[in-house]
C-alpha atoms as a PDB file:
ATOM      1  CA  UNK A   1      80.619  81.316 114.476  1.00  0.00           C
ATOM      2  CA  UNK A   2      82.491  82.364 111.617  1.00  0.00           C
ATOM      3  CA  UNK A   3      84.072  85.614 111.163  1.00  0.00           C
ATOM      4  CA  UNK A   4      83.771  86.780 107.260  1.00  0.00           C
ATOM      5  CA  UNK A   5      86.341  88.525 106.171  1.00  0.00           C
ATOM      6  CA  UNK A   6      85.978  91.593 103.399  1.00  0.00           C
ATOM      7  CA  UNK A   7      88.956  93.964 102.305  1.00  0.00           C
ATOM      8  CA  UNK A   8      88.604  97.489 100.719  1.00  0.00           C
ATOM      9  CA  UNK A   9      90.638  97.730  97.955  1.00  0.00           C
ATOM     10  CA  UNK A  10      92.253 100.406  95.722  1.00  0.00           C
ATOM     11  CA  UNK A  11      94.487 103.254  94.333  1.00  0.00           C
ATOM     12  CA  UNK A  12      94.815 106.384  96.521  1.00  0.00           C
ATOM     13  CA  UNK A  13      91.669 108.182  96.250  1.00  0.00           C
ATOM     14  CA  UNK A  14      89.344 105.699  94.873  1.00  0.00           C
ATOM     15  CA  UNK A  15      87.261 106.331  98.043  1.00  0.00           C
ATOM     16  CA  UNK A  16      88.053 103.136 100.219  1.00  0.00           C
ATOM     17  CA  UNK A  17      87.332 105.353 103.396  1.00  0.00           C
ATOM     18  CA  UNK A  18      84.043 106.367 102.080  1.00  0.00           C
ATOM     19  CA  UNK A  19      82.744 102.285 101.210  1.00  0.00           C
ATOM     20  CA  UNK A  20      84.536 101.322 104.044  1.00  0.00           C
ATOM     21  CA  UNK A  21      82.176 103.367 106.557  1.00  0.00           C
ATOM     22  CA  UNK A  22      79.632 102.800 104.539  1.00  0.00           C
ATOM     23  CA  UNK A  23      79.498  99.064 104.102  1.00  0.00           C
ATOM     24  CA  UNK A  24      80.427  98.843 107.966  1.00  0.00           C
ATOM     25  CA  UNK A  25      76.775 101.077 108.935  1.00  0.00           C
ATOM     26  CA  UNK A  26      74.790  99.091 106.407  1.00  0.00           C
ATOM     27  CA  UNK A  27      76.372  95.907 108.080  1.00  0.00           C
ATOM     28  CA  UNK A  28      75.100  97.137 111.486  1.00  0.00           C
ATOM     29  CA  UNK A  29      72.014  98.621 110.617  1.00  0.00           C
ATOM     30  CA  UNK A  30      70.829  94.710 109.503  1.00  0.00           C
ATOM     31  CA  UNK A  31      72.205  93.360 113.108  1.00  0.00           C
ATOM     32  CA  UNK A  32      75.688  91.944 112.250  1.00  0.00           C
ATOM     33  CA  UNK A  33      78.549  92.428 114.533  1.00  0.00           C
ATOM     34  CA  UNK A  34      81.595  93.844 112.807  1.00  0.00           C
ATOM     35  CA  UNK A  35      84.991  94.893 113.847  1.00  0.00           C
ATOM     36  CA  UNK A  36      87.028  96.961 111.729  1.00  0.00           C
ATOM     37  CA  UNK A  37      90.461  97.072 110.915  1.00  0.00           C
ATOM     38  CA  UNK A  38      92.610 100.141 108.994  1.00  0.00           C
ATOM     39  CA  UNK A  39      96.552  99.817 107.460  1.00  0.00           C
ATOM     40  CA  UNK A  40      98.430 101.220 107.673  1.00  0.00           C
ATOM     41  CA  UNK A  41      98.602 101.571 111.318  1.00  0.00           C
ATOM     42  CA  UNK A  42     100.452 104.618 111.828  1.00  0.00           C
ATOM     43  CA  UNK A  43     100.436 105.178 115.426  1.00  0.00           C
ATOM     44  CA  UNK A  44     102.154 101.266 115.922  1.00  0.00           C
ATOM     45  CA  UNK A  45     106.107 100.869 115.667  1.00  0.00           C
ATOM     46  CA  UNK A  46     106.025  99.278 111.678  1.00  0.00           C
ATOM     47  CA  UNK A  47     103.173 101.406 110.873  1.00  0.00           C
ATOM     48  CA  UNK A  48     105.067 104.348 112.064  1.00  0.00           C
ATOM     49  CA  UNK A  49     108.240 103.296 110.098  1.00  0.00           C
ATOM     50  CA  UNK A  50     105.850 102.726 107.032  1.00  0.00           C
ATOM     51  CA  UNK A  51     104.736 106.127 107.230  1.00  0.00           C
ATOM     52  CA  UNK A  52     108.277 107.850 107.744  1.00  0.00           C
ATOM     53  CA  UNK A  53     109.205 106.055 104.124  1.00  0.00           C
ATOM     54  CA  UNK A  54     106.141 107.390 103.093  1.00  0.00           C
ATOM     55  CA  UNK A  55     106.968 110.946 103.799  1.00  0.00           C
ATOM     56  CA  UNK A  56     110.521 111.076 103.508  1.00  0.00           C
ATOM     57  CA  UNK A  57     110.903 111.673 107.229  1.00  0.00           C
ATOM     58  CA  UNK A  58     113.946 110.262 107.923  1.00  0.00           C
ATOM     59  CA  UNK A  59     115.794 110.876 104.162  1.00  0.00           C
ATOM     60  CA  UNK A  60     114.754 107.713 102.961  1.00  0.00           C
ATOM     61  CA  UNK A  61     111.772 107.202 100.542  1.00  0.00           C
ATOM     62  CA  UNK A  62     109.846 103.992 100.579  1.00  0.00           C
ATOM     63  CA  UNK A  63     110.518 104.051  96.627  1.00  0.00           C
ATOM     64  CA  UNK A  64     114.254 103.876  97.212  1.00  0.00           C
ATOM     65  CA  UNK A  65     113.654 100.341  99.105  1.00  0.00           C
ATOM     66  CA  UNK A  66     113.781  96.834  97.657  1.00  0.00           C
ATOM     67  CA  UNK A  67     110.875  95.509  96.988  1.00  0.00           C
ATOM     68  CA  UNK A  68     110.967  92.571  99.276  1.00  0.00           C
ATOM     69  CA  UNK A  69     112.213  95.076 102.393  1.00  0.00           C
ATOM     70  CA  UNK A  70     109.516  97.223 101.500  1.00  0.00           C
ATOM     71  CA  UNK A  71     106.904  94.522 101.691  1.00  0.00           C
ATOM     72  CA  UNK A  72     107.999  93.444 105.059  1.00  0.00           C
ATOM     73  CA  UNK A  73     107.536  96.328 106.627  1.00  0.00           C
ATOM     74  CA  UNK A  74     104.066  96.286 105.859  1.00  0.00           C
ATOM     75  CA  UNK A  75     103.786  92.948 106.838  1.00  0.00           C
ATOM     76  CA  UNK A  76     104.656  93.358 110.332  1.00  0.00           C
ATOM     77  CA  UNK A  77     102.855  96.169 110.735  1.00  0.00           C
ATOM     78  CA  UNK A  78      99.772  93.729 109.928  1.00  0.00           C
ATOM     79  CA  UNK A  79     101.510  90.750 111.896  1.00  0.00           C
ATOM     80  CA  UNK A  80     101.685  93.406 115.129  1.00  0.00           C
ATOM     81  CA  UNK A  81      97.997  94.769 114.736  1.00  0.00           C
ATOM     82  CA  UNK A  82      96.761  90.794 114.453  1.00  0.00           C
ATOM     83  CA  UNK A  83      98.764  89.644 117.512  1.00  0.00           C
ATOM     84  CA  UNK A  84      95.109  90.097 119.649  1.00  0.00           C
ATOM     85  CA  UNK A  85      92.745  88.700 116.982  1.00  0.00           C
ATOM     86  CA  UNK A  86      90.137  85.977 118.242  1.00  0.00           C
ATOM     87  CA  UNK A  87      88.737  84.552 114.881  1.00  0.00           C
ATOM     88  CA  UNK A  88      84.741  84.227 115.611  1.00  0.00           C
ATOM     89  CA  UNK A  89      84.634  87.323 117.626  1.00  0.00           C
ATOM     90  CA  UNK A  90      82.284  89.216 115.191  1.00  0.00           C
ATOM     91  CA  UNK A  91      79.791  88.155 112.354  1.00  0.00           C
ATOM     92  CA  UNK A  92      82.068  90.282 109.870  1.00  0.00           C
ATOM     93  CA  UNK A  93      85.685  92.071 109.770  1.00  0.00           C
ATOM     94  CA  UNK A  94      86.175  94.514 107.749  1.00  0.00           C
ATOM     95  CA  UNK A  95      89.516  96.303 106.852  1.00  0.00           C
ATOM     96  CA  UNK A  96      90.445  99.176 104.889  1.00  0.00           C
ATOM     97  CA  UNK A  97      93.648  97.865 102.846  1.00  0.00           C
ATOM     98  CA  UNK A  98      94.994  94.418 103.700  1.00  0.00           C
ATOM     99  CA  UNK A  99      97.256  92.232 102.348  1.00  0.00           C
ATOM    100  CA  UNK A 100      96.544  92.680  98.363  1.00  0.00           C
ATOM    101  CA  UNK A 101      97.661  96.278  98.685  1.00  0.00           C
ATOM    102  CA  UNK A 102     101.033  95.012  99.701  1.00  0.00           C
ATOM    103  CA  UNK A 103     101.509  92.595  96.960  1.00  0.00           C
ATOM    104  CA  UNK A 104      99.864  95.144  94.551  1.00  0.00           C
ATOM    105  CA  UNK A 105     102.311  97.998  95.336  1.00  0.00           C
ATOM    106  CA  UNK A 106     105.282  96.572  96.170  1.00  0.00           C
ATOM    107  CA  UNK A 107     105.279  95.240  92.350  1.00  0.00           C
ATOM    108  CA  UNK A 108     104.379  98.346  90.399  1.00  0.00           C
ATOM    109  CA  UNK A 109     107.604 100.722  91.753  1.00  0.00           C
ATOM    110  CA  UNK A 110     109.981 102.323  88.943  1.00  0.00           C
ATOM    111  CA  UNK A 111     112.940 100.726  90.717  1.00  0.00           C
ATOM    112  CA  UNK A 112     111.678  97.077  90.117  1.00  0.00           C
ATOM    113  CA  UNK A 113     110.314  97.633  86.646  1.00  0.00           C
ATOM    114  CA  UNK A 114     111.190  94.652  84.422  1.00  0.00           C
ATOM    115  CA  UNK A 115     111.160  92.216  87.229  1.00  0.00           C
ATOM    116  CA  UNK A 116     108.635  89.596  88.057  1.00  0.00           C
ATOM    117  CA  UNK A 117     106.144  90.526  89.901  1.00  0.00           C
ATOM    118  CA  UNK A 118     105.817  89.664  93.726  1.00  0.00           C
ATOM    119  CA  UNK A 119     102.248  88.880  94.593  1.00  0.00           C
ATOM    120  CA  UNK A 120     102.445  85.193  95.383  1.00  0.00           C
ATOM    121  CA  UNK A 121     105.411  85.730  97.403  1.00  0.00           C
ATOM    122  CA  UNK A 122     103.655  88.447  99.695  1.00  0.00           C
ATOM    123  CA  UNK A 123     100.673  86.147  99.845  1.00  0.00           C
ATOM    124  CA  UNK A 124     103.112  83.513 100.980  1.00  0.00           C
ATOM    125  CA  UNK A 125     104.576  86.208 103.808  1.00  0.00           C
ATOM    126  CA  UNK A 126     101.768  87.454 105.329  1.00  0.00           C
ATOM    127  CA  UNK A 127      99.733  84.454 105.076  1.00  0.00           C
ATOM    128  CA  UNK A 128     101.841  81.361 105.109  1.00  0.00           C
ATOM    129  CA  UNK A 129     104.617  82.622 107.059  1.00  0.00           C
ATOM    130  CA  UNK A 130     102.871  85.348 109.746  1.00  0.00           C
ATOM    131  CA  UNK A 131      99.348  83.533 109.493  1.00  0.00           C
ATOM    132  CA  UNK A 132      97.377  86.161 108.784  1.00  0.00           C
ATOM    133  CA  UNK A 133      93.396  85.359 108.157  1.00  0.00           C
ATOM    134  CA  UNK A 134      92.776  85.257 104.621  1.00  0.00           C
ATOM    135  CA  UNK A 135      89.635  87.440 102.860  1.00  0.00           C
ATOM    136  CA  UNK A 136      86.580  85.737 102.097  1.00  0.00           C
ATOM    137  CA  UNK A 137      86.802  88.326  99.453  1.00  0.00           C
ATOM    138  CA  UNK A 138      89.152  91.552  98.547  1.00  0.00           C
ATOM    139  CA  UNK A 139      87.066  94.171  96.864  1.00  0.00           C
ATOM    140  CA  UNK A 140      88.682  96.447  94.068  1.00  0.00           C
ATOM    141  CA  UNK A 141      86.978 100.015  93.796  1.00  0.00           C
ATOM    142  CA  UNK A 142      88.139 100.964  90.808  1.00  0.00           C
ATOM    143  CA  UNK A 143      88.856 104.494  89.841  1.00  0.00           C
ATOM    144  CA  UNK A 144      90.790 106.727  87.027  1.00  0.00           C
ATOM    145  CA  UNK A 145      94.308 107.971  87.906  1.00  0.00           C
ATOM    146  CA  UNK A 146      92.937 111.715  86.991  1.00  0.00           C
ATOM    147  CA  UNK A 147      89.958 111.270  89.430  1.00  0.00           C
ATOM    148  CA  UNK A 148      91.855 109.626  92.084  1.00  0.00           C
ATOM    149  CA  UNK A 149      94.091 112.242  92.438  1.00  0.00           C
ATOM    150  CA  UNK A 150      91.694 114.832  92.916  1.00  0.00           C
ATOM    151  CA  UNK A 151      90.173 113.017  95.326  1.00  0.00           C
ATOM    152  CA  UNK A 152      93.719 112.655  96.990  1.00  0.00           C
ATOM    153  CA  UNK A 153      93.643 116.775  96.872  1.00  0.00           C
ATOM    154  CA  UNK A 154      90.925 116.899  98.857  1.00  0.00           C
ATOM    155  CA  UNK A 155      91.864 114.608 101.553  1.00  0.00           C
ATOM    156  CA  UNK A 156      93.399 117.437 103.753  1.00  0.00           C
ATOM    157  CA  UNK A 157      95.883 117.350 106.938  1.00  0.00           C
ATOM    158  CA  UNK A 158      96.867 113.509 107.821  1.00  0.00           C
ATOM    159  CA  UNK A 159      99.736 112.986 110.838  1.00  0.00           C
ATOM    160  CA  UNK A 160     102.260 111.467 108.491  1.00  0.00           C
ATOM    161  CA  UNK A 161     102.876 113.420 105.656  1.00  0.00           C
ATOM    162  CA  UNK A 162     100.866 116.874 106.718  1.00  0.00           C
ATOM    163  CA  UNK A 163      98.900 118.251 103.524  1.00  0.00           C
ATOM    164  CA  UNK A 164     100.502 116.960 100.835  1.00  0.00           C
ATOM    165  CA  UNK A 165     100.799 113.546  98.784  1.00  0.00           C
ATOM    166  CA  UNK A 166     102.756 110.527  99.982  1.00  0.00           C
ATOM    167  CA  UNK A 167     105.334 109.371  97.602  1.00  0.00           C
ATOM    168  CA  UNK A 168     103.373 106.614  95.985  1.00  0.00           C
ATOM    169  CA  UNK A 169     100.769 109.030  95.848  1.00  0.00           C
ATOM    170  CA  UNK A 170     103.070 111.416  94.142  1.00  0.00           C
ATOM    171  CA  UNK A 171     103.570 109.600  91.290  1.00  0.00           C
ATOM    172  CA  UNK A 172     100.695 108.996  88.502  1.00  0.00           C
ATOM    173  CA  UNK A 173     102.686 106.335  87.042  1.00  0.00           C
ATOM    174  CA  UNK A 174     102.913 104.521  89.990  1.00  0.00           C
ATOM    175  CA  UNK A 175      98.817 105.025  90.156  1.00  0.00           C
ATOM    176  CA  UNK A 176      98.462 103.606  86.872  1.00  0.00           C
ATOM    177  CA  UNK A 177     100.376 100.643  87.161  1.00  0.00           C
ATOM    178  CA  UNK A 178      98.759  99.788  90.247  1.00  0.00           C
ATOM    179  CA  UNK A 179      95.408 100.077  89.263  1.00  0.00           C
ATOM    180  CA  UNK A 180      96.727  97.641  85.514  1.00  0.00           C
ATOM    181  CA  UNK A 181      97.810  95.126  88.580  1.00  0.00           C
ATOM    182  CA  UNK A 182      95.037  95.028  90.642  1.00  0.00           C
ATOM    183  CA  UNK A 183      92.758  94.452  87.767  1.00  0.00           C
ATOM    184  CA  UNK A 184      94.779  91.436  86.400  1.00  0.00           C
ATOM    185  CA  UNK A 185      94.908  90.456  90.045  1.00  0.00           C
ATOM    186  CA  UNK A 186      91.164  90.182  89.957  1.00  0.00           C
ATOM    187  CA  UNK A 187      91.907  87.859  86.451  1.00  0.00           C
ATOM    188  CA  UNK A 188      94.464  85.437  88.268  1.00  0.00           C
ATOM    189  CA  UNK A 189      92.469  84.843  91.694  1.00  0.00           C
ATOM    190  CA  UNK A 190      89.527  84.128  92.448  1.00  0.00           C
ATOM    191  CA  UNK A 191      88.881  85.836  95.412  1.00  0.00           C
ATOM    192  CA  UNK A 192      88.923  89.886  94.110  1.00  0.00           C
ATOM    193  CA  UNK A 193      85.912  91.563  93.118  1.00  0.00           C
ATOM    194  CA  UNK A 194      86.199  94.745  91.042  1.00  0.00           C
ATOM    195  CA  UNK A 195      83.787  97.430  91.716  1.00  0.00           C
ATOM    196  CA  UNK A 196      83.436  99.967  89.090  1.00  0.00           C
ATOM    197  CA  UNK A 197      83.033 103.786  91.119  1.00  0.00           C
ATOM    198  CA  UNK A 198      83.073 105.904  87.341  1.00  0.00           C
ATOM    199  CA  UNK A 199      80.301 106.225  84.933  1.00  0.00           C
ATOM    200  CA  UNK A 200      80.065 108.911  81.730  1.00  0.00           C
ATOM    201  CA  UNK A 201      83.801 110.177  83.295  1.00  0.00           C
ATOM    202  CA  UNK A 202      82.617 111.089  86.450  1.00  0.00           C
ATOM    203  CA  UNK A 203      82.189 109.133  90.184  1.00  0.00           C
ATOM    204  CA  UNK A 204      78.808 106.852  90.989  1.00  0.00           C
ATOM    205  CA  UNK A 205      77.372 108.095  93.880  1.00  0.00           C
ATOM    206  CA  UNK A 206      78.422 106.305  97.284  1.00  0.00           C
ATOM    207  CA  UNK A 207      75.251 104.612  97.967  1.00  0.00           C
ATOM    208  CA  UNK A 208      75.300 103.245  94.175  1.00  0.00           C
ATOM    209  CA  UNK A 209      78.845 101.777  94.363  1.00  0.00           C
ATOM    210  CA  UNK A 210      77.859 100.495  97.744  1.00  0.00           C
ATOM    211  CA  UNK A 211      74.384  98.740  96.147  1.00  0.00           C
ATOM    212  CA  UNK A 212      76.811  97.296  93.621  1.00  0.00           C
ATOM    213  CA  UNK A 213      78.716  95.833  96.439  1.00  0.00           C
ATOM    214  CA  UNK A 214      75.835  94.545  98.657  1.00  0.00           C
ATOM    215  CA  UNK A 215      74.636  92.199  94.950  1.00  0.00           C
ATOM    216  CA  UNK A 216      78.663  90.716  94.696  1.00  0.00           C
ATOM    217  CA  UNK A 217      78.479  90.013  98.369  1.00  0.00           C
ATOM    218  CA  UNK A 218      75.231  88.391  97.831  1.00  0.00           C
ATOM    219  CA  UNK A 219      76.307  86.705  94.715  1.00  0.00           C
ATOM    220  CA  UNK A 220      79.475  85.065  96.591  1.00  0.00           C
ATOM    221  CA  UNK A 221      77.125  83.635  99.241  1.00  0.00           C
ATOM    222  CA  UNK A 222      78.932  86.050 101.458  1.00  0.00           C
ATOM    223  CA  UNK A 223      75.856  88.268 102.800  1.00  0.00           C
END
């Protein structure tokens, strides 16, 4: 059997947690086994690190890191959580940011503006060099910078950074350019499907955005 493979992709606040669930119950409801998979991992070692640039814990912010350093750590925290992964285990596996997040991000920071960007050499890390599985398909739920951040308002206490914002999620212009690279992402390879979430300025409701993602994964030959 082969596992499928299907990432949740997006800004902060673009509701990944909300499809995520979502597409995971509608996959179980028709009989599939799925396993799940969430990154950051903040309870791991990297994951933990991750989350103290994040925050600021330790004095230094992720956005003071080079971009390559920065991407590592992510990496490993991946490379770590993967170390016990059978491939054919489940029907699906589905994971809430994966390795386009990294290459997304670590692109789109103040500090590296004017460079090239780094996506092929993150692809090349995490799945040349560490082997990680690749997507049958990386799905981008795309979302305004204004309405993303309110949703990031609402998200309330999380362990790593308490009630506030993250640094990435901080900064609008860091939001912007990251959703501009996802969506010519989705224009250079093939295997990133943007989902629209907004319609007449306001958010679809969940079980709309989650039809529209049952028809691509239909579509793709993947459901």
């Amino acid at each position: 059997m082969e596992t499928r493979i299907i990432t949740i992709e997006g800004i902060d606040g673009s509701g990944k947690t909300v499809q995520f669930n979502l597409l995971k119950e509608y996959l179980l409801s028709r009989g599939y086994s799925v396993a799940s998979r969430e990154f950051p991992v903040y309870t791991s070692f990297f994951g933990g690190q991750v989350g103290k640039l994040l925050s600021g814990e330790d004095g230094v912010l992720a956005t003071d890191v080079d971009q390559k350093s920065m991407a590592l750590w992510y990496a490993l925290d991946r490379w770590e959580s993967f170390r016990d992964y059978v491939p054919g285990e489940t029907d699906f596996l589905i994971m809430n940011r994966y390795v386009l997040s990294n290459a997304v991000y670590q692109s789109i920071r103040e500090r590296d503006l004017g460079k090239p960007d780094i996506m092929d050499w993150v692809f090349d890390l995490e799945y040349g060099h560490f082997g990680l599985p690749r997507p049958d398909l990386n799905i981008f739920f795309d979302v305004n910078t204004k309405r993303a951040g309110m949703n990031v308002d609402k998200k309330g206490f999380r362990d790593y950074v308490g009630t506030g914002r993250d640094v990435y999620e901080k900064s609008a212009g860091i939001q912007e350019r990251a959703r501009n690279m996802y969506l010519e992402a989705a224009e250079r390879y093939g295997d990133i499907a943007v989902i629209g979430c907004m319609e007449d300025g306001a958010m679809r409701a969940p079980e709309a955005i989650l039809g529209s993602v049952i028809t691509e994964l239909k579509n793709r030959n993947i459901l």
